[in-house]
C-alpha atoms as a PDB file:
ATOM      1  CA  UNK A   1      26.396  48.099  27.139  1.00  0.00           C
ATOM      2  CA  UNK A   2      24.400  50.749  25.488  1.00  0.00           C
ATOM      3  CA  UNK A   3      22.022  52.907  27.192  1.00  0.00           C
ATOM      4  CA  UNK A   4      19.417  51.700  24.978  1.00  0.00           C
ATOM      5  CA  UNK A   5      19.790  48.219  25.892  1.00  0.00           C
ATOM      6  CA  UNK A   6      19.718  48.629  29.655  1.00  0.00           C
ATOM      7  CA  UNK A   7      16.078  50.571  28.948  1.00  0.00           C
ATOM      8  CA  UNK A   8      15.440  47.015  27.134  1.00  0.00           C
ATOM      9  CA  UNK A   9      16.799  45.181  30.622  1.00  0.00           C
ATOM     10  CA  UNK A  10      14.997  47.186  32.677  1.00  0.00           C
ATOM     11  CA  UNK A  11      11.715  46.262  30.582  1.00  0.00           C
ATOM     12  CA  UNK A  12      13.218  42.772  30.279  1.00  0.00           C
ATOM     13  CA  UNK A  13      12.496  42.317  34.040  1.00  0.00           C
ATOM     14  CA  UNK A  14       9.281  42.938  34.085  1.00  0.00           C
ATOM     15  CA  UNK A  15       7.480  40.948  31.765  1.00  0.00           C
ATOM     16  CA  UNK A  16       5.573  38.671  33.682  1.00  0.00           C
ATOM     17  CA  UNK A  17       2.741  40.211  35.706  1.00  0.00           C
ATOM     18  CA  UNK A  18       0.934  38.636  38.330  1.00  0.00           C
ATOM     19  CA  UNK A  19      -2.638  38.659  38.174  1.00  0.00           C
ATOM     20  CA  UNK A  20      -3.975  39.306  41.394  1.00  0.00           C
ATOM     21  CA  UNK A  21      -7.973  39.635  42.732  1.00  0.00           C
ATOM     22  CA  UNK A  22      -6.926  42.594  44.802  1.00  0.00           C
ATOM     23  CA  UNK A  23      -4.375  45.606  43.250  1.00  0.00           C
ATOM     24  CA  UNK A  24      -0.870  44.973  44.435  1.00  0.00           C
ATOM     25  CA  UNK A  25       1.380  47.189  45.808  1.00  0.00           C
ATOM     26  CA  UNK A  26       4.215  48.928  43.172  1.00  0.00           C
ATOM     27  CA  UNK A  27       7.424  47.713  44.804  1.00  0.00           C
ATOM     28  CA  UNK A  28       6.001  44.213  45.283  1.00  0.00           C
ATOM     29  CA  UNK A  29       4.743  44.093  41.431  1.00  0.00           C
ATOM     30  CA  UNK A  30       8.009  44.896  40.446  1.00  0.00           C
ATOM     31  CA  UNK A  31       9.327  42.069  42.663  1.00  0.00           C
ATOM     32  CA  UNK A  32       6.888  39.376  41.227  1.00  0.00           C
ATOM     33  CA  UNK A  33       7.185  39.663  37.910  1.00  0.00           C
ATOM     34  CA  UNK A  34      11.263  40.038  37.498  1.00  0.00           C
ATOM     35  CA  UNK A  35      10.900  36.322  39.654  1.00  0.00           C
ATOM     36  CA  UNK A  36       8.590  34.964  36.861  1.00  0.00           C
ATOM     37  CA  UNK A  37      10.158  36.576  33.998  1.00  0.00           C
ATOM     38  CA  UNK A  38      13.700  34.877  35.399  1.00  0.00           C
ATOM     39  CA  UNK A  39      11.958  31.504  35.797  1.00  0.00           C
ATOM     40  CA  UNK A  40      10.335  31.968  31.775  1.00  0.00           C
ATOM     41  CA  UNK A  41      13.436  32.384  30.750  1.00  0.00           C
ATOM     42  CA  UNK A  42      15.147  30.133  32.610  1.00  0.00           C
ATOM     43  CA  UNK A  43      12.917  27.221  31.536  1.00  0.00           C
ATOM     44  CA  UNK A  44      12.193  28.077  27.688  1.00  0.00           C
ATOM     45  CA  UNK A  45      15.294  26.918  25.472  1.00  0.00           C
ATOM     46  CA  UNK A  46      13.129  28.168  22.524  1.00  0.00           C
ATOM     47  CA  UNK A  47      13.263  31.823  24.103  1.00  0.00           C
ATOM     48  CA  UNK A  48      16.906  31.598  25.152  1.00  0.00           C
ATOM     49  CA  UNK A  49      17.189  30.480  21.171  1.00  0.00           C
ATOM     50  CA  UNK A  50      15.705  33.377  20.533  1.00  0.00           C
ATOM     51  CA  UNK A  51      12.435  32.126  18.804  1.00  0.00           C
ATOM     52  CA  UNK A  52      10.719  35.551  17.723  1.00  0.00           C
ATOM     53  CA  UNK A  53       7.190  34.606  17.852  1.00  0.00           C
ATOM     54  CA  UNK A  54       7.535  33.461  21.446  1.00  0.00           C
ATOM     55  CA  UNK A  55       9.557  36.296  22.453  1.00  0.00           C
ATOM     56  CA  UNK A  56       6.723  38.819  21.196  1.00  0.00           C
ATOM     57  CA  UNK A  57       3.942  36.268  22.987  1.00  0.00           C
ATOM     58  CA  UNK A  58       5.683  36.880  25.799  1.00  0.00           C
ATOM     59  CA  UNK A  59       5.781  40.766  24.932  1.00  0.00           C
ATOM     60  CA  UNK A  60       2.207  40.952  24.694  1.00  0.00           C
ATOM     61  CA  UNK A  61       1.080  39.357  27.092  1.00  0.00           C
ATOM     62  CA  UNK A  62       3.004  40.007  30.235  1.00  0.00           C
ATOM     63  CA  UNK A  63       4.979  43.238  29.402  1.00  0.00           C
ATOM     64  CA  UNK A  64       2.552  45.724  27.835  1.00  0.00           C
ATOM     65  CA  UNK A  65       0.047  45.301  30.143  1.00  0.00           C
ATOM     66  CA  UNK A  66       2.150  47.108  32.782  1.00  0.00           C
ATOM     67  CA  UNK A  67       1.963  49.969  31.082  1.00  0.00           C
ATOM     68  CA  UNK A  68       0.640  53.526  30.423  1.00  0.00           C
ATOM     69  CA  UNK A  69       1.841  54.147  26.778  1.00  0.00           C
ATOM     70  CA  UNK A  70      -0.411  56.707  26.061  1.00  0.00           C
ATOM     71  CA  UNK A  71       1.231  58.395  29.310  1.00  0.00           C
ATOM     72  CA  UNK A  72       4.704  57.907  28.207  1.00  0.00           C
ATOM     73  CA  UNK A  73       3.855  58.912  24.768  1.00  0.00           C
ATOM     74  CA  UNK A  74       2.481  62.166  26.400  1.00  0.00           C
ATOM     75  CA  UNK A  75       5.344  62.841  27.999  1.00  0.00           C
ATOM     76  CA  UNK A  76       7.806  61.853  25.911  1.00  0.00           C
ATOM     77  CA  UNK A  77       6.500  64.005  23.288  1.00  0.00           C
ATOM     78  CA  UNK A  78       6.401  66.980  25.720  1.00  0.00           C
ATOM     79  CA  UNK A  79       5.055  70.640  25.268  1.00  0.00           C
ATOM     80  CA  UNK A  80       4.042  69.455  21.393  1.00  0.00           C
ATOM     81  CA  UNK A  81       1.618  66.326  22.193  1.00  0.00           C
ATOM     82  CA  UNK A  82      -1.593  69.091  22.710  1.00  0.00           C
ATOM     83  CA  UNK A  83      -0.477  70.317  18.694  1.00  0.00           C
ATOM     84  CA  UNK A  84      -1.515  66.509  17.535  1.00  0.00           C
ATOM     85  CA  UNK A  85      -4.635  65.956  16.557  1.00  0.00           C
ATOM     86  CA  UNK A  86      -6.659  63.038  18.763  1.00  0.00           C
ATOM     87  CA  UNK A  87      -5.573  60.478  15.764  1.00  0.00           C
ATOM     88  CA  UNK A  88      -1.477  62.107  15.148  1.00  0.00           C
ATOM     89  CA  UNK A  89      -1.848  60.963  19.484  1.00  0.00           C
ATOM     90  CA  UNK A  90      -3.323  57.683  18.721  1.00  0.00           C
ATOM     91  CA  UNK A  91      -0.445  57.033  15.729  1.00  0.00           C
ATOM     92  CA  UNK A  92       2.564  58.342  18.122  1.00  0.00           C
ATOM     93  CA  UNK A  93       1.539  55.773  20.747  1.00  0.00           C
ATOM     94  CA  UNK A  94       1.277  53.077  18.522  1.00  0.00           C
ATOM     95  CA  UNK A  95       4.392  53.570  16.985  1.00  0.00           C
ATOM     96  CA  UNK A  96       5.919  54.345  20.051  1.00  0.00           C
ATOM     97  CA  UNK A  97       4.479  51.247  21.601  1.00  0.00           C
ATOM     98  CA  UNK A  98       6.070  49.107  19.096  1.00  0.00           C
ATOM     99  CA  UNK A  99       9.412  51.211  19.353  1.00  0.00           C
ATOM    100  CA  UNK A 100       9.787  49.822  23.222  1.00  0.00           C
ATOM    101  CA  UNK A 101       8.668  46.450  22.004  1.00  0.00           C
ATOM    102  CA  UNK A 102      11.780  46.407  19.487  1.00  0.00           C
ATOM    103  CA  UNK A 103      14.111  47.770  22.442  1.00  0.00           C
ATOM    104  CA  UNK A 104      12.918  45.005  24.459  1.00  0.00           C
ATOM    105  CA  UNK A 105      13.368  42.352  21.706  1.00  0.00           C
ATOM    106  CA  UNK A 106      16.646  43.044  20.822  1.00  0.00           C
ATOM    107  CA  UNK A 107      17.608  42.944  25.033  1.00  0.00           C
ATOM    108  CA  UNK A 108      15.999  39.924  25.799  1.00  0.00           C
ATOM    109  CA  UNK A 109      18.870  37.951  24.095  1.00  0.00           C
ATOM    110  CA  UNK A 110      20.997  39.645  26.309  1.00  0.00           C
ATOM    111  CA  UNK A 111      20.271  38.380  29.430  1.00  0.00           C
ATOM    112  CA  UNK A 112      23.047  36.334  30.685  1.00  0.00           C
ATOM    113  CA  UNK A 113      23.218  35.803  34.556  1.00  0.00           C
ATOM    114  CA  UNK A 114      22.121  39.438  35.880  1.00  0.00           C
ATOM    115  CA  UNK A 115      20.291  39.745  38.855  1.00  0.00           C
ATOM    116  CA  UNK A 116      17.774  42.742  40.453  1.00  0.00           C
ATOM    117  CA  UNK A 117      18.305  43.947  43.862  1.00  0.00           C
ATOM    118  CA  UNK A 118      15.505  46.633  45.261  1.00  0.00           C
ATOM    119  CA  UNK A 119      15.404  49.159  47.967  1.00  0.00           C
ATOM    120  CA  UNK A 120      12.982  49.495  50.534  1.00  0.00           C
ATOM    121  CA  UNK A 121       9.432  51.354  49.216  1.00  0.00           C
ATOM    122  CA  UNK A 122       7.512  53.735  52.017  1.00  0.00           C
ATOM    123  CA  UNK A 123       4.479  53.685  50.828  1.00  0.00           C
ATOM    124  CA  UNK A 124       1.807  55.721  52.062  1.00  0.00           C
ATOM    125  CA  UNK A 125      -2.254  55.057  51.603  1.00  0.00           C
ATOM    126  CA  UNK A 126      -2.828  58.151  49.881  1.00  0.00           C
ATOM    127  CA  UNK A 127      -0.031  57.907  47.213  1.00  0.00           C
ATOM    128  CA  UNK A 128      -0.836  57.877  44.007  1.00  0.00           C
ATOM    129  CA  UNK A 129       2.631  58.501  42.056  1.00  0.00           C
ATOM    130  CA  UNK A 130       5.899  56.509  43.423  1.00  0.00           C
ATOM    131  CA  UNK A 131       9.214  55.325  42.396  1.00  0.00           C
ATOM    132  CA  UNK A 132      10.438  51.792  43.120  1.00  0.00           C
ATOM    133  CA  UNK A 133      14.442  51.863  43.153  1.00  0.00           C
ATOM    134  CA  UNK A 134      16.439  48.990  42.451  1.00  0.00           C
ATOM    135  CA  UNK A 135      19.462  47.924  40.738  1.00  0.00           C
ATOM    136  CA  UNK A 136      20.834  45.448  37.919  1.00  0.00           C
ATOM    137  CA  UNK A 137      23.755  43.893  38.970  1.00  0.00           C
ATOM    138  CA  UNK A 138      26.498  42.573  36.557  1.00  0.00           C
ATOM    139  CA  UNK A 139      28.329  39.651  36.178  1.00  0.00           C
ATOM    140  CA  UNK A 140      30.922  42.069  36.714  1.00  0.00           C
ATOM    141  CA  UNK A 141      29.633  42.844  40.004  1.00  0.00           C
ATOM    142  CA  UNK A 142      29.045  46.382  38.950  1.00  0.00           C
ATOM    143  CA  UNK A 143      25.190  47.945  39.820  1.00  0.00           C
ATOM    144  CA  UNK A 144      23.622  49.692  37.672  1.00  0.00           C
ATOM    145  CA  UNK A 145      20.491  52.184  39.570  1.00  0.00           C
ATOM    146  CA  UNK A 146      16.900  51.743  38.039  1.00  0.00           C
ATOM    147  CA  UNK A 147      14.124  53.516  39.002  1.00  0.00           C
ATOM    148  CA  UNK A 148      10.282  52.452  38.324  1.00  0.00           C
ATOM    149  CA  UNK A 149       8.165  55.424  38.156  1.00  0.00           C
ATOM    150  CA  UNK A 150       4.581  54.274  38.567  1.00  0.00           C
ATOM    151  CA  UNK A 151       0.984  55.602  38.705  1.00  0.00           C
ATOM    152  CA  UNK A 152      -2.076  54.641  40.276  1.00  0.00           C
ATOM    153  CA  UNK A 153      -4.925  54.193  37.749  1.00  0.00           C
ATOM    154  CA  UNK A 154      -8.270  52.386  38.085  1.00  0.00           C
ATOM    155  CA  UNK A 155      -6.816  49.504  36.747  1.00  0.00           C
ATOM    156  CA  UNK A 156      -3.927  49.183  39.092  1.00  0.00           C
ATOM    157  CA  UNK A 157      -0.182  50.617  39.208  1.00  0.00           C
ATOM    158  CA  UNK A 158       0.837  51.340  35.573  1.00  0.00           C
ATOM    159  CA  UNK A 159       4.885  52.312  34.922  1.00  0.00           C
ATOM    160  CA  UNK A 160       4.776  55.362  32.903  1.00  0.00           C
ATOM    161  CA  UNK A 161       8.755  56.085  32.770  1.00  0.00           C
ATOM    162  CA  UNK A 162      11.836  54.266  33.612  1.00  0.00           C
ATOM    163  CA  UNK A 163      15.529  55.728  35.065  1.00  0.00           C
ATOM    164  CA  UNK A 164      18.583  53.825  34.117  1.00  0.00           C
ATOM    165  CA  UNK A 165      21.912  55.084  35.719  1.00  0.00           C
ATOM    166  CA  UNK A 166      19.539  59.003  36.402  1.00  0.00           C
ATOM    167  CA  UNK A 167      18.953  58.641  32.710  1.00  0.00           C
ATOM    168  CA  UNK A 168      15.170  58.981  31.869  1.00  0.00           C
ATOM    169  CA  UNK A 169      13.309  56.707  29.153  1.00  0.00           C
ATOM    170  CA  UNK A 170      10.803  59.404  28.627  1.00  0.00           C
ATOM    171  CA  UNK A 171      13.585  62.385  28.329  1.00  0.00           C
ATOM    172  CA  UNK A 172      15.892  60.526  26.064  1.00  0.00           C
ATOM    173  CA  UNK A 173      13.386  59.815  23.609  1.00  0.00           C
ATOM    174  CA  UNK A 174      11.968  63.693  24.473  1.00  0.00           C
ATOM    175  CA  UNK A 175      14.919  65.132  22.610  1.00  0.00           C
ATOM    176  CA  UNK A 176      15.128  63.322  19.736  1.00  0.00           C
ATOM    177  CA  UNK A 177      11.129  63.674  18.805  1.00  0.00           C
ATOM    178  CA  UNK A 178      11.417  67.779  19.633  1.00  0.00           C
ATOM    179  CA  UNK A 179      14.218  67.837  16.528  1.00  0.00           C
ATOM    180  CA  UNK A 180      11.825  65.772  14.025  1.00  0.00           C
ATOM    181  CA  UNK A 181       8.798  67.550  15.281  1.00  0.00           C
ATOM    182  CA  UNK A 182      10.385  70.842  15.154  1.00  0.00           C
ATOM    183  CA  UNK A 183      11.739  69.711  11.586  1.00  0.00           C
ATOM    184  CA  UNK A 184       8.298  68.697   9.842  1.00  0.00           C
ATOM    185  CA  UNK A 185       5.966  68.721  12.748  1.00  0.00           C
ATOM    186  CA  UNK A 186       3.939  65.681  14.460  1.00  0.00           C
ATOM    187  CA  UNK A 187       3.339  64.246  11.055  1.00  0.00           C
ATOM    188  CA  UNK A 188       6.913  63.707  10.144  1.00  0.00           C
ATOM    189  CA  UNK A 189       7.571  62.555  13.996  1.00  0.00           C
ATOM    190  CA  UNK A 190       5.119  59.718  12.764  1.00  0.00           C
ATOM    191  CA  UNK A 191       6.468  59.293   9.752  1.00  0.00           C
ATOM    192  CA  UNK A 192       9.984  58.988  11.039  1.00  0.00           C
ATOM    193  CA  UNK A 193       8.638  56.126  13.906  1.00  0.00           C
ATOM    194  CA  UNK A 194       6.742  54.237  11.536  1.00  0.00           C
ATOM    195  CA  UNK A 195       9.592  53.992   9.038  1.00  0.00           C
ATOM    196  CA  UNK A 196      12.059  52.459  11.995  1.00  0.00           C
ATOM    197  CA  UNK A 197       9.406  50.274  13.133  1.00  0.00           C
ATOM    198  CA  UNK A 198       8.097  48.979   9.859  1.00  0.00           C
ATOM    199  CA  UNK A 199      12.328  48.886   8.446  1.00  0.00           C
ATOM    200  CA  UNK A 200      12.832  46.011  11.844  1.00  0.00           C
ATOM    201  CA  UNK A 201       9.966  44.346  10.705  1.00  0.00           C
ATOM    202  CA  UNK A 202      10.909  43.953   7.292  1.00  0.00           C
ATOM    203  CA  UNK A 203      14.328  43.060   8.482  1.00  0.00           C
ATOM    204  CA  UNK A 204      12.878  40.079  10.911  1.00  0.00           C
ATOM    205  CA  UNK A 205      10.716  38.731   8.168  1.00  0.00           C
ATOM    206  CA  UNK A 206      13.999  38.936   5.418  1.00  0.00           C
ATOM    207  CA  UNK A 207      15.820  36.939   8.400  1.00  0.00           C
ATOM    208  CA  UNK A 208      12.813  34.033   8.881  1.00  0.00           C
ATOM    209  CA  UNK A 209      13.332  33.463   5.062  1.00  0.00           C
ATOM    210  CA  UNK A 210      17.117  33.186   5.356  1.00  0.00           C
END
């Protein structure tokens, strides 16, 4: 399977969020949500049809909240995100927003009968940055390592980068946006996002009227 798709697995299992009165812990958000997400699925022929419009209600609602694009963005963008103006920042989230939305799409159909095994979490009181490790395993039996690399904001742990196999969401993408940036700057990094984005959409609509 393609690295790209096993970012959109890794998101795929964690689209469900609890909502909880008090913040809960990283390692046991992770845990709560891949058990509802499996249980959506499970029970929603429509989704496992692959009905767009409830796969991106399902998107918004219990994926993006879990969040910190502007984070990723930041980071994914690297040493150039101070050269972008407050509203070039604003665009490249967006855009890069909707990119992770399309990677998730296009993996949700995927799911067949994987399953998510984690590892222990020490947490301490005063953390404020962690990693929750766990692992996808196949049908094949083979694992492959994910790690959740999470924040604590005043709105509760946010994911702000994901590791599939030691391969980091936030570096691969950093590579790729240094050549366009360094090619035509920010603007053409936007340019270059938006096309991609707004090219799927076009694509989904053209395949509704089919």
């Amino acid at each position: 399977m393609h690295m790209q798709r096993f970012f959109g697995l890794a998101l795929f299992f964690l689209s469900a969020a609890a909502i909880a009165a008090e913040p809960i812990a990283p390692d046991a958000l992770i845990k709560t949500t891949a058990t509802e997400v499996l249980e959506i699925i499970k029970n929603d022929k429509d989704i496992q049809a692959g009905d767009k419009k409830k796969i991106k209600n399902l998107i918004e609602t219990k994926v993006l909240p879990q969040f910190d694009f502007t984070r990723m963005t930041r980071l994914a963008v690297g040493r150039f995100w101070k050269d972008a103006t407050p509203e070039q920042q604003k665009e490249l989230t967006n855009e890069f927003r909707s990119l992770l939305v399309r990677t998730y799409s296009a993996s949700l159909t995927q799911y067949k009968d994987q399953t998510i095994e984690y590892k222990p979490l020490k947490l301490e009181p005063s953390d404020t940055d962690v990693v929750v490790k766990a692992s996808i395993r196949q049908s094949n039996g083979r694992a492959i390592p994910i790690d959740y690399t999470l924040a604590k904001t005043s709105s509760g742990w946010k994911i702000y980068d994901i590791a599939v196999d030691g391969v980091s969401l936030v570096v691969n993408y950093r590579s790729t946006f240094a050549q366009e940036i360094q090619q035509g700057g920010i603007a053409q990094l936007i340019t270059t996002l938006k096309t991609k984005n707004n090219g799927a959409n076009s694509a989904l609509a053209e395949s509704k009227k089919g």
